[in-house]
PDB file of N, CA and C in Angstrom:
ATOM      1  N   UNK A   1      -5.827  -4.123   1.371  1.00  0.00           N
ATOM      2  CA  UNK A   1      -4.524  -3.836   1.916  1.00  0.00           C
ATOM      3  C   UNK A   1      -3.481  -4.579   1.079  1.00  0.00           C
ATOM      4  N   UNK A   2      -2.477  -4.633   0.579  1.00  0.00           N
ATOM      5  CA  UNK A   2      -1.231  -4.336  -0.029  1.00  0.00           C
ATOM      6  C   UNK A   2       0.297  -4.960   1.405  1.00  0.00           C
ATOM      7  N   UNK A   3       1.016  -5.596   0.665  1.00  0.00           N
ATOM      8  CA  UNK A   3       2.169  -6.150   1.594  1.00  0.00           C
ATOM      9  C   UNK A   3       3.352  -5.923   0.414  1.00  0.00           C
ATOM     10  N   UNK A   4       4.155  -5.795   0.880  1.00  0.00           N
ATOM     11  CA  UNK A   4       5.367  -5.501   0.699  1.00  0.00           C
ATOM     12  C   UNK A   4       6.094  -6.566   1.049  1.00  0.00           C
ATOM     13  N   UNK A   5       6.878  -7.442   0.611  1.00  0.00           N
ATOM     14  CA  UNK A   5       7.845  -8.431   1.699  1.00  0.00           C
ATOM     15  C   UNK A   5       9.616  -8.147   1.183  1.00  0.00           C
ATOM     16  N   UNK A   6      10.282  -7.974   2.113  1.00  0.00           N
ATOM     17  CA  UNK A   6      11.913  -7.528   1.724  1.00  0.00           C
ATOM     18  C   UNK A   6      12.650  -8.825   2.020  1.00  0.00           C
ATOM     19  N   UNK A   7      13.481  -9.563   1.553  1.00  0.00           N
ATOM     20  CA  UNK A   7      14.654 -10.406   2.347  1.00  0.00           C
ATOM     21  C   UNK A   7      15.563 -10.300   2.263  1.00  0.00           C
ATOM     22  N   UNK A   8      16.598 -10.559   3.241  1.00  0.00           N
ATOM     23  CA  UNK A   8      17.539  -9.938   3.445  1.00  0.00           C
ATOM     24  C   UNK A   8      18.717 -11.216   4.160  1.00  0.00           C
ATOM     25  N   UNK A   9      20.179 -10.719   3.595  1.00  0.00           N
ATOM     26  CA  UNK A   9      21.092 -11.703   4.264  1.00  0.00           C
ATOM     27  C   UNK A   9      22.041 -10.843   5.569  1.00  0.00           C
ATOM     28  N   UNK A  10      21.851 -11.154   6.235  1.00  0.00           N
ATOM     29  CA  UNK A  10      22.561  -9.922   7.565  1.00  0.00           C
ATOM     30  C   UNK A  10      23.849 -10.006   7.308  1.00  0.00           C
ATOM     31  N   UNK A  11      24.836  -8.970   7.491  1.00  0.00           N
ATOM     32  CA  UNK A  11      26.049  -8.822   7.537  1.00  0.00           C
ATOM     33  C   UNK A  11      26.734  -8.787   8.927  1.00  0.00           C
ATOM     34  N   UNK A  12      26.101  -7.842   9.062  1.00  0.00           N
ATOM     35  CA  UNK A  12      26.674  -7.576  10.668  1.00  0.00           C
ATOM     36  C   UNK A  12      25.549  -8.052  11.764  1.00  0.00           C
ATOM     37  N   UNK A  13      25.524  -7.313  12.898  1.00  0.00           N
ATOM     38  CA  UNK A  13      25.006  -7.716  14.098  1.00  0.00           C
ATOM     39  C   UNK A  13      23.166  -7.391  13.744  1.00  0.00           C
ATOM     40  N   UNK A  14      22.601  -8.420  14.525  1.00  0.00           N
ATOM     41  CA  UNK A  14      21.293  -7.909  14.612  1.00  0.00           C
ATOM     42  C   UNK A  14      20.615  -6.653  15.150  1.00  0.00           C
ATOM     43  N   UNK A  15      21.428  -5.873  15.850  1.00  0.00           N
ATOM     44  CA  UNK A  15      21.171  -4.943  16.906  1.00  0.00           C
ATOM     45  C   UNK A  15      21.997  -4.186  15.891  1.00  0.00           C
ATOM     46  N   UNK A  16      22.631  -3.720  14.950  1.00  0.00           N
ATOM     47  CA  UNK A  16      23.570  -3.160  13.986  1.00  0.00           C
ATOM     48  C   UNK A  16      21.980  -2.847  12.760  1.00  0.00           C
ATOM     49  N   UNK A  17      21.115  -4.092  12.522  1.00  0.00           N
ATOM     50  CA  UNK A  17      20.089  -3.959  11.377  1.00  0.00           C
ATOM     51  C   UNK A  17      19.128  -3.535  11.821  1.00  0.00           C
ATOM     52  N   UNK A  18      18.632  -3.874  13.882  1.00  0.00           N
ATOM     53  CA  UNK A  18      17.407  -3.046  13.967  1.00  0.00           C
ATOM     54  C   UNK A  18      17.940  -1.358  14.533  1.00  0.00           C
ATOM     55  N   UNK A  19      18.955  -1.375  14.568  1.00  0.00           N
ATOM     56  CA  UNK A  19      19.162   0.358  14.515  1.00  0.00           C
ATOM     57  C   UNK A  19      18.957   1.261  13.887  1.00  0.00           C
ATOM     58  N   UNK A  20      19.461   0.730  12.489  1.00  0.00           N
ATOM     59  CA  UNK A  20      19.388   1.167  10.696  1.00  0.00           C
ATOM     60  C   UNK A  20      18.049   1.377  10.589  1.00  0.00           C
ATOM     61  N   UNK A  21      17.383   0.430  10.797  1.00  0.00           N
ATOM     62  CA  UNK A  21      15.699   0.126  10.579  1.00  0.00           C
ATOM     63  C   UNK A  21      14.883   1.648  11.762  1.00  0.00           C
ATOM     64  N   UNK A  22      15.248   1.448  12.867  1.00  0.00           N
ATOM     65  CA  UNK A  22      14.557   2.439  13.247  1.00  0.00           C
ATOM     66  C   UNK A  22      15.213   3.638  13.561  1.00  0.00           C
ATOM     67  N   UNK A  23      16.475   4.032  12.959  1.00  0.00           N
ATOM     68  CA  UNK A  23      17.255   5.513  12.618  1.00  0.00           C
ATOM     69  C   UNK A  23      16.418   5.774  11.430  1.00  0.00           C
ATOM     70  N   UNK A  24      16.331   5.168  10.541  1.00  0.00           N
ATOM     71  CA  UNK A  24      16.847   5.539   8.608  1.00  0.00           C
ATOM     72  C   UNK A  24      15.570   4.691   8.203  1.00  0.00           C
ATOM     73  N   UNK A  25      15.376   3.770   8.064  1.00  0.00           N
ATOM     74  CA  UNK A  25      13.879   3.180   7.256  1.00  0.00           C
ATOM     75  C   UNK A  25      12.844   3.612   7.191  1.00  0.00           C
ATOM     76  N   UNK A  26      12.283   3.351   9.484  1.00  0.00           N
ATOM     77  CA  UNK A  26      11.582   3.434   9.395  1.00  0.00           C
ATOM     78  C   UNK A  26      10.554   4.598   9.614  1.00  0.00           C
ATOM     79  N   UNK A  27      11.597   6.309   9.867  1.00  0.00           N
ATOM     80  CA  UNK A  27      11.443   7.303   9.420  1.00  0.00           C
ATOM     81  C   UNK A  27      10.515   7.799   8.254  1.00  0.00           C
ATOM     82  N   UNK A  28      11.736   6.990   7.178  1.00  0.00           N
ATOM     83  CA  UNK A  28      11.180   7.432   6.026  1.00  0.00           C
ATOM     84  C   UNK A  28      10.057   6.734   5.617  1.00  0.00           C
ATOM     85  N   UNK A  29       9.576   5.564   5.595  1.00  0.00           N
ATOM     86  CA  UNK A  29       8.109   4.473   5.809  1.00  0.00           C
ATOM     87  C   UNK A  29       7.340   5.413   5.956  1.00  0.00           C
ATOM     88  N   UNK A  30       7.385   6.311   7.564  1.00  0.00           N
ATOM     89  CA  UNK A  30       6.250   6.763   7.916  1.00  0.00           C
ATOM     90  C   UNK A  30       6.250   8.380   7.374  1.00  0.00           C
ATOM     91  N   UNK A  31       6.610   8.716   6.663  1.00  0.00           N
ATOM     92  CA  UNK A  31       6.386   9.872   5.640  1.00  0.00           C
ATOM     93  C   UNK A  31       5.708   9.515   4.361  1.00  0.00           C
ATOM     94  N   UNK A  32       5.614   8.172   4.042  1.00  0.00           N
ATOM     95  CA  UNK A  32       5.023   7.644   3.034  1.00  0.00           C
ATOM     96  C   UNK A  32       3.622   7.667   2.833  1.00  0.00           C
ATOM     97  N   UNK A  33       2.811   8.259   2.037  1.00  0.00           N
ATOM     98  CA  UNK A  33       1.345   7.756   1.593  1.00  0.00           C
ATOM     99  C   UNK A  33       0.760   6.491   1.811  1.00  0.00           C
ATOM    100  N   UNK A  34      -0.226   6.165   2.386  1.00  0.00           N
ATOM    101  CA  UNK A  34      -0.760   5.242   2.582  1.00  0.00           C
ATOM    102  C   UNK A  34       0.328   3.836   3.416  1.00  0.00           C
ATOM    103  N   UNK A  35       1.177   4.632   3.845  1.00  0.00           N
ATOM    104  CA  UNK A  35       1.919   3.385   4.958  1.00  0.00           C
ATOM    105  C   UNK A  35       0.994   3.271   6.106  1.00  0.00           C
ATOM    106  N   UNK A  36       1.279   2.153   6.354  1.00  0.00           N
ATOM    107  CA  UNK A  36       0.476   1.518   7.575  1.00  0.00           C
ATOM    108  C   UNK A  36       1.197   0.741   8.507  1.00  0.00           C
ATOM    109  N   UNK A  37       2.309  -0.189   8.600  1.00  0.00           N
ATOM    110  CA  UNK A  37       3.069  -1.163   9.404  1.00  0.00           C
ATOM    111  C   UNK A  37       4.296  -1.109   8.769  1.00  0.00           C
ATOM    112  N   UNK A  38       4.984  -1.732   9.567  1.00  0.00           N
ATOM    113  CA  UNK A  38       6.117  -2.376   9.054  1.00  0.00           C
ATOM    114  C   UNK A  38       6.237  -3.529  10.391  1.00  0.00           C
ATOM    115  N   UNK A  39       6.857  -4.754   9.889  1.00  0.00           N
ATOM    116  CA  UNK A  39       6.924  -5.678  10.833  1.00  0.00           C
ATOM    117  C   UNK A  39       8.437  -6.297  10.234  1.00  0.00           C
ATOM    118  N   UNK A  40       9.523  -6.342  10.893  1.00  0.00           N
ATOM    119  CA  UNK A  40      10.945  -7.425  10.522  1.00  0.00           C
ATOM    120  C   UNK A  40      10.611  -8.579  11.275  1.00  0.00           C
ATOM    121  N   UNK A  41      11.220  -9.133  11.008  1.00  0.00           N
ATOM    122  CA  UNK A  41      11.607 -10.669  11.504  1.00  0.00           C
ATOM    123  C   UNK A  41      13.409 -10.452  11.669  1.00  0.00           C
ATOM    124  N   UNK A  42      14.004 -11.428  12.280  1.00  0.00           N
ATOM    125  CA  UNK A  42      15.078 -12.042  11.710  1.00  0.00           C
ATOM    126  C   UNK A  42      15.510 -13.710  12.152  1.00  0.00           C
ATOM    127  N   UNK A  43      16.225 -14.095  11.466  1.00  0.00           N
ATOM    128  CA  UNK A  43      15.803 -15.842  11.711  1.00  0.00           C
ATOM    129  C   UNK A  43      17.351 -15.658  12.937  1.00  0.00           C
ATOM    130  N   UNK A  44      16.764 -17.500  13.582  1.00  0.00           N
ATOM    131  CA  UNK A  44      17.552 -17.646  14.768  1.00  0.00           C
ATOM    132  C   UNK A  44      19.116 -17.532  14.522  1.00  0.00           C
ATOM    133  N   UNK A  45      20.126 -17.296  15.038  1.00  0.00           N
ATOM    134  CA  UNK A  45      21.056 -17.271  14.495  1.00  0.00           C
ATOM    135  C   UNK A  45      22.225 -15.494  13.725  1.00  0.00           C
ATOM    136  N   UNK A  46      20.540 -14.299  13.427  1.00  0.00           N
ATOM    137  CA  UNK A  46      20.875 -13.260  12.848  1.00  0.00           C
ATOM    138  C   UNK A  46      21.735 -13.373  11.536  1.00  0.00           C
ATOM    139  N   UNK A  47      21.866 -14.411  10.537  1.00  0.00           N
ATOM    140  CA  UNK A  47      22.206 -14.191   9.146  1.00  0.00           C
ATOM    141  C   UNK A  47      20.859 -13.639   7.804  1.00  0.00           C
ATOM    142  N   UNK A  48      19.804 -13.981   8.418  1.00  0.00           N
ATOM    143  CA  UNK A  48      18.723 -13.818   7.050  1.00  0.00           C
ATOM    144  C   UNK A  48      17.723 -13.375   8.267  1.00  0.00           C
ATOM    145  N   UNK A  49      16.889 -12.263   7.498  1.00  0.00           N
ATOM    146  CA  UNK A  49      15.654 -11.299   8.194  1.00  0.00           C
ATOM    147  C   UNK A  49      15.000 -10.969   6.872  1.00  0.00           C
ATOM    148  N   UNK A  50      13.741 -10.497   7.047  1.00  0.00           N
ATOM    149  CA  UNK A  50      12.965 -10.296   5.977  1.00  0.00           C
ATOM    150  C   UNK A  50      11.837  -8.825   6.626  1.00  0.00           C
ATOM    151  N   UNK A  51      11.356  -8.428   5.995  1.00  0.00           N
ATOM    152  CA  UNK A  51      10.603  -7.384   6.702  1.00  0.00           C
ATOM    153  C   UNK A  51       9.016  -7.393   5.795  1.00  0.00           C
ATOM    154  N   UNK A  52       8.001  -6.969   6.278  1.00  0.00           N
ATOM    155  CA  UNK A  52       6.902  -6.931   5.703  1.00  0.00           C
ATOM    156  C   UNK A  52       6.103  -5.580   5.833  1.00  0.00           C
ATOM    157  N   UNK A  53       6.156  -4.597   5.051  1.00  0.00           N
ATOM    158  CA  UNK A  53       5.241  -3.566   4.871  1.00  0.00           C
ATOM    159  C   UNK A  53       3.771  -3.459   4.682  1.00  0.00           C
ATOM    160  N   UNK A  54       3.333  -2.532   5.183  1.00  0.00           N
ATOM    161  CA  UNK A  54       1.760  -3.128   5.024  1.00  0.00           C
ATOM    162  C   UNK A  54       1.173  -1.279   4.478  1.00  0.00           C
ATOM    163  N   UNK A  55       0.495  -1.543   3.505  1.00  0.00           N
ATOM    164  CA  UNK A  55       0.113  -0.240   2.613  1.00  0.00           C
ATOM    165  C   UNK A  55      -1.085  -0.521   2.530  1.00  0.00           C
ATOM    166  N   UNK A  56      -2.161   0.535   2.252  1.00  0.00           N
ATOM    167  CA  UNK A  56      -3.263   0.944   2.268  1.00  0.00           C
ATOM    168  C   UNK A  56      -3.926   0.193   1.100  1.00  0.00           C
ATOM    169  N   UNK A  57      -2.855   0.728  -0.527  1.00  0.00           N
ATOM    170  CA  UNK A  57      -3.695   0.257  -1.672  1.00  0.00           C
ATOM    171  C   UNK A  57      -2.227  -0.225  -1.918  1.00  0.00           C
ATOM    172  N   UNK A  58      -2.469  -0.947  -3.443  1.00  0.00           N
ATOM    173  CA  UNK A  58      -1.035  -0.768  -3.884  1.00  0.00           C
ATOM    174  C   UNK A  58      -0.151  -0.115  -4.905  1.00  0.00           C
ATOM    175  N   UNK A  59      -1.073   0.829  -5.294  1.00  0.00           N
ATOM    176  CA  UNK A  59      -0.766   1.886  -5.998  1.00  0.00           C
ATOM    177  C   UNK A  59       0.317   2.987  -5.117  1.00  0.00           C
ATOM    178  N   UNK A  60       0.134   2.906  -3.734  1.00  0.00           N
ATOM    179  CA  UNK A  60       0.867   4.072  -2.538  1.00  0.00           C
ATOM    180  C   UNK A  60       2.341   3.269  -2.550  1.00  0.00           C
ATOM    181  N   UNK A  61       2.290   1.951  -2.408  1.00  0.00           N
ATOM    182  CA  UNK A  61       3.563   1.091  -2.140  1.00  0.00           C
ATOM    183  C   UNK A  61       3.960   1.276  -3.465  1.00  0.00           C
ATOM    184  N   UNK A  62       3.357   0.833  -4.631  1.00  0.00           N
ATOM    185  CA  UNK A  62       4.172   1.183  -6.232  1.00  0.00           C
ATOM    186  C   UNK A  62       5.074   2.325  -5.884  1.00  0.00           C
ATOM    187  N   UNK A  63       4.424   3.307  -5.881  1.00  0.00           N
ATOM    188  CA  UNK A  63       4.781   4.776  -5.361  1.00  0.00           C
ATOM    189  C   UNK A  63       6.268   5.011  -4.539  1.00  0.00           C
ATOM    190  N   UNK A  64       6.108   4.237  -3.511  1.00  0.00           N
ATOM    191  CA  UNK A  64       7.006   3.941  -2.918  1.00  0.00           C
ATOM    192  C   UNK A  64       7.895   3.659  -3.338  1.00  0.00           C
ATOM    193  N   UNK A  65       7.766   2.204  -3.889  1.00  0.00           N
ATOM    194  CA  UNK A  65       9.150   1.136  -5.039  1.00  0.00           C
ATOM    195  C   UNK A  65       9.689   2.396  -5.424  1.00  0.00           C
ATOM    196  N   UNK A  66       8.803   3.035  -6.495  1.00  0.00           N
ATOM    197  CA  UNK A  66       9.173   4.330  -7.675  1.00  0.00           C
ATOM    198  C   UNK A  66      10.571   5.362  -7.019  1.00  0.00           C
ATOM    199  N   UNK A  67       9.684   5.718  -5.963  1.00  0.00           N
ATOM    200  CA  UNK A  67      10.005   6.793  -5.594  1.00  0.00           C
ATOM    201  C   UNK A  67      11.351   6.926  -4.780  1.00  0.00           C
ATOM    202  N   UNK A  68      11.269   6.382  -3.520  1.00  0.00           N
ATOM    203  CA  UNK A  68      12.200   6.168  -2.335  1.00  0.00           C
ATOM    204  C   UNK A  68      12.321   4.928  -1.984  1.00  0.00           C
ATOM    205  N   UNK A  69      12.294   3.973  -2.609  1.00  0.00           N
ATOM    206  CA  UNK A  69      13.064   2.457  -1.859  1.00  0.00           C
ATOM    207  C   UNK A  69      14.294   2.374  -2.647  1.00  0.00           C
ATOM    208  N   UNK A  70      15.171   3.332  -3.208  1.00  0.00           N
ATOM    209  CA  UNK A  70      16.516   3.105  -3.661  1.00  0.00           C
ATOM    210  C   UNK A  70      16.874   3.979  -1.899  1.00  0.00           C
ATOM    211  N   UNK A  71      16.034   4.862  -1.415  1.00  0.00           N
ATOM    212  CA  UNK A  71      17.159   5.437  -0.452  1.00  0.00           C
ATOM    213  C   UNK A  71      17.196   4.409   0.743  1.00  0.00           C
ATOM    214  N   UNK A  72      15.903   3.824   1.063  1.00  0.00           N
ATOM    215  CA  UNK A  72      16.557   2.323   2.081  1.00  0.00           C
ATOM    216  C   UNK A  72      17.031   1.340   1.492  1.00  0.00           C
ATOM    217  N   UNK A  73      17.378   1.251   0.394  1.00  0.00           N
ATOM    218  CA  UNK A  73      18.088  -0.086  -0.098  1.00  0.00           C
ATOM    219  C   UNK A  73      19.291   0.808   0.112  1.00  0.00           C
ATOM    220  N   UNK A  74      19.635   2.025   0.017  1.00  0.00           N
ATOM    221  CA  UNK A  74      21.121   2.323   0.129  1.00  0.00           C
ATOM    222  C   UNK A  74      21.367   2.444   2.017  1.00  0.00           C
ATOM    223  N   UNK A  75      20.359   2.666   2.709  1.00  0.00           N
ATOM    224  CA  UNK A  75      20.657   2.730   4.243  1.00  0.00           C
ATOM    225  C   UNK A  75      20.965   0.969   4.784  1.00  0.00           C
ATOM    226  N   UNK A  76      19.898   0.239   4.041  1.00  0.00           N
ATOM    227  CA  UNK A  76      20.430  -1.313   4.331  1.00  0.00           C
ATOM    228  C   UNK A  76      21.369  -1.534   4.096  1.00  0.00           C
ATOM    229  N   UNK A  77      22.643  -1.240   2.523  1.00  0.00           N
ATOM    230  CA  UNK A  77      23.521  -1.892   2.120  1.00  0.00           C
ATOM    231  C   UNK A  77      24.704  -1.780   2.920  1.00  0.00           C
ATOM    232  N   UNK A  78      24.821  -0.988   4.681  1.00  0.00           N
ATOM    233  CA  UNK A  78      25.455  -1.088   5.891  1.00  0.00           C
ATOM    234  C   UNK A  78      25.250  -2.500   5.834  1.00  0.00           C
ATOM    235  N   UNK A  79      24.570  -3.182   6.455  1.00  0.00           N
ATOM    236  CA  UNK A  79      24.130  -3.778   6.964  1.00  0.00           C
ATOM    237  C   UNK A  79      23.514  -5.347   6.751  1.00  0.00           C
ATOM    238  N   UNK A  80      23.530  -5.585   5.424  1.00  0.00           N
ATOM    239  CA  UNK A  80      23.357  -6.539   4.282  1.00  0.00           C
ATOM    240  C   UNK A  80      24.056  -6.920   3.632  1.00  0.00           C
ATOM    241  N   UNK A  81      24.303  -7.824   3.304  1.00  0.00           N
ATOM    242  CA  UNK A  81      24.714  -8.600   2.062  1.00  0.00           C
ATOM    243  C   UNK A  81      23.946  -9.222   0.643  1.00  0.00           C
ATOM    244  N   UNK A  82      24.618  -8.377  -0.260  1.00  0.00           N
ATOM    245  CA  UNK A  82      23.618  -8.937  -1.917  1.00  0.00           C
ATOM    246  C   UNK A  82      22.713  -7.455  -1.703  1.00  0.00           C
ATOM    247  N   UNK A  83      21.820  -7.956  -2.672  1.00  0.00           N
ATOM    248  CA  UNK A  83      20.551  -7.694  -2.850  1.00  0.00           C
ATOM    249  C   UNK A  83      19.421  -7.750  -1.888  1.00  0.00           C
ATOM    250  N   UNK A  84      18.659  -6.975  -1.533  1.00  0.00           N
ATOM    251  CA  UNK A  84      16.611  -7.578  -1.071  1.00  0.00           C
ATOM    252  C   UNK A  84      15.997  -7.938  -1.728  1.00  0.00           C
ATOM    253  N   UNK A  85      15.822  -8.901  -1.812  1.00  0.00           N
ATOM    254  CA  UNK A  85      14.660  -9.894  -2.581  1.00  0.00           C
ATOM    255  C   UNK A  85      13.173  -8.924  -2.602  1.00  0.00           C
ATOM    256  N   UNK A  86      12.942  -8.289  -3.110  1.00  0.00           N
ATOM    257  CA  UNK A  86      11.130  -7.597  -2.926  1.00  0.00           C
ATOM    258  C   UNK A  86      10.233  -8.366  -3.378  1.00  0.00           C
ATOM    259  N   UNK A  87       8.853  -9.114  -2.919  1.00  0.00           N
ATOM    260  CA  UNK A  87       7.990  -9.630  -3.646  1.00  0.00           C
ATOM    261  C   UNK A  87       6.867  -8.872  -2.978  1.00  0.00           C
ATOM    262  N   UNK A  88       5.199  -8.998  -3.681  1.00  0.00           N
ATOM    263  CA  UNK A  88       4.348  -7.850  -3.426  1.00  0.00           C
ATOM    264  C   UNK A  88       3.137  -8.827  -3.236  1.00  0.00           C
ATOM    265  N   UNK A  89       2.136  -8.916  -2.737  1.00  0.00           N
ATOM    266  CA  UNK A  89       0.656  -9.411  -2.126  1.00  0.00           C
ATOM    267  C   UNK A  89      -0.085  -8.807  -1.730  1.00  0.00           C
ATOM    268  N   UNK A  90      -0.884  -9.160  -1.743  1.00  0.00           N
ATOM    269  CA  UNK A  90      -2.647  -8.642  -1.289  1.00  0.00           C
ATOM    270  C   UNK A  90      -3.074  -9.295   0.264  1.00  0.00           C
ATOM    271  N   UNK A  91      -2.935  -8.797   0.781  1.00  0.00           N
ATOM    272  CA  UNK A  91      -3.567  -9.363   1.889  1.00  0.00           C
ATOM    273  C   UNK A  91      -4.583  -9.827   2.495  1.00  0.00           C
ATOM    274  N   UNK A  92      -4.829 -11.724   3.014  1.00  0.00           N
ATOM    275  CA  UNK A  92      -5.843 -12.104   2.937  1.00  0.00           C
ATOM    276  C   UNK A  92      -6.899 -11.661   4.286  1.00  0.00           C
ATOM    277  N   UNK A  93      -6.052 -11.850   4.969  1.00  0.00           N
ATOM    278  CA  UNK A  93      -6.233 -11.783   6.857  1.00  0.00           C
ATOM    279  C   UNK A  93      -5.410 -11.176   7.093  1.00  0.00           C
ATOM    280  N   UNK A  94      -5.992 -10.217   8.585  1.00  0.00           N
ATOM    281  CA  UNK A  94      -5.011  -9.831   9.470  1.00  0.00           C
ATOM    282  C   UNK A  94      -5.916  -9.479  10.840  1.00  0.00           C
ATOM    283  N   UNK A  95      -5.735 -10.459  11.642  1.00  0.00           N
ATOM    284  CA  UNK A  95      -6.309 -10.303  13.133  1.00  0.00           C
ATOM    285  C   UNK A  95      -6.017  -8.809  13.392  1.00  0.00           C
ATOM    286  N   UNK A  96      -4.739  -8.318  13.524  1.00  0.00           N
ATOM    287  CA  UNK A  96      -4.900  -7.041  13.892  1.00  0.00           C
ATOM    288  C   UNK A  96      -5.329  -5.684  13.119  1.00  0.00           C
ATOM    289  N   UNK A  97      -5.390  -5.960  11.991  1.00  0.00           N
ATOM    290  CA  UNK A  97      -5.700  -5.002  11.364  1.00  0.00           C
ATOM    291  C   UNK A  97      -7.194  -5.048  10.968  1.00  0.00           C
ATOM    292  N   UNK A  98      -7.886  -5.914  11.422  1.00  0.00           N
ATOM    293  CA  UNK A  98      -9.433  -6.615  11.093  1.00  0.00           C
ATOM    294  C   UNK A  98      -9.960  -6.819  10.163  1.00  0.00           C
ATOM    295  N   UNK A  99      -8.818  -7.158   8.572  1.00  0.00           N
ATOM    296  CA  UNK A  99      -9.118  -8.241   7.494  1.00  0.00           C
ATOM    297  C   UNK A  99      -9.746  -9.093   7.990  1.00  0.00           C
ATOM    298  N   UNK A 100     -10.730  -9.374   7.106  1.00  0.00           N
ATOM    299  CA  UNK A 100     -11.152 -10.837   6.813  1.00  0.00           C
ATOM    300  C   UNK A 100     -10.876 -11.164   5.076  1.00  0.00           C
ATOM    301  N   UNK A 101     -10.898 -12.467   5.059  1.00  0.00           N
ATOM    302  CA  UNK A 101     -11.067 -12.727   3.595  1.00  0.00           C
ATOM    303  C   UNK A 101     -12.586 -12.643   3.041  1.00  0.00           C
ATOM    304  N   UNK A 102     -12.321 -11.807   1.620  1.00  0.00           N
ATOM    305  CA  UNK A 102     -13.543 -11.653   0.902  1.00  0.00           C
ATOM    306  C   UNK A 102     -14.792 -13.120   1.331  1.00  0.00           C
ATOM    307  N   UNK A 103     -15.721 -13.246   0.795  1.00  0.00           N
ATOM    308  CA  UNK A 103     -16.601 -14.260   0.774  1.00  0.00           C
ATOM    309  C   UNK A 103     -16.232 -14.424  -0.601  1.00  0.00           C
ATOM    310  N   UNK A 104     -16.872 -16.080  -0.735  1.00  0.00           N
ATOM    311  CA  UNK A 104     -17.091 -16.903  -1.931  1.00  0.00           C
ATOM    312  C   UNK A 104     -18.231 -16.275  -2.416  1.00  0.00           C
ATOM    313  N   UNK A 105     -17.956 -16.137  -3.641  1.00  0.00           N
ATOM    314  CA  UNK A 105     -20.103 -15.577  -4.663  1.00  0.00           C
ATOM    315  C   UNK A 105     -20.287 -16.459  -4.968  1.00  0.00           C
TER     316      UNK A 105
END
């Protein structure tokens, strides 16, 4: 499994970014190949939130980057300030998704 991580500086209201997110994002997420989750955060306060995608391989999320993450970086830029930071991981664990980490050879 494949992660996605976005960060983000809030502009406006928190209830203003999870609207955007589930009008306009997270629509388009789930038309995506090999999408699987999406999970936001946002920190106490509502200035900085980050979001975490969760993809099958990471060839489907590449895909993604490629393809359609200019059209939610343009539905966020309501709603944001700057740039999203994107960084990309492999995922070690996930209780809910029933990762475990590989074994040692």
């Amino acid at each position: 499994m494949f992660a996605r991580r976005v960060t983000m500086h809030l502009k406006g209201s928190i209830s203003e970014f999870t609207q955007t997110l589930e009008r306009e994002v997270i629509p388009l997420l789930r038309k995506q190949k090999g999408f699987l989750d999406e999970i936001t955060f946002v920190a106490p306060g509502g200035k900085g939130a980050f979001g975490i995608s969760l993809w099958d391989r990471a060839e489907n999320a590449e895909n993604y980057n490629r393809e359609r993450y200019a059209e939610v970086a343009k539905a966020l830029a309501k709603v944001i300030d700057g740039t999203p930071q994107v960084e990309t991981y492999e995922v070690a664990n996930s209780t809910f998704h029933k990762i475990a980490a590989a074994a040692s050879a």
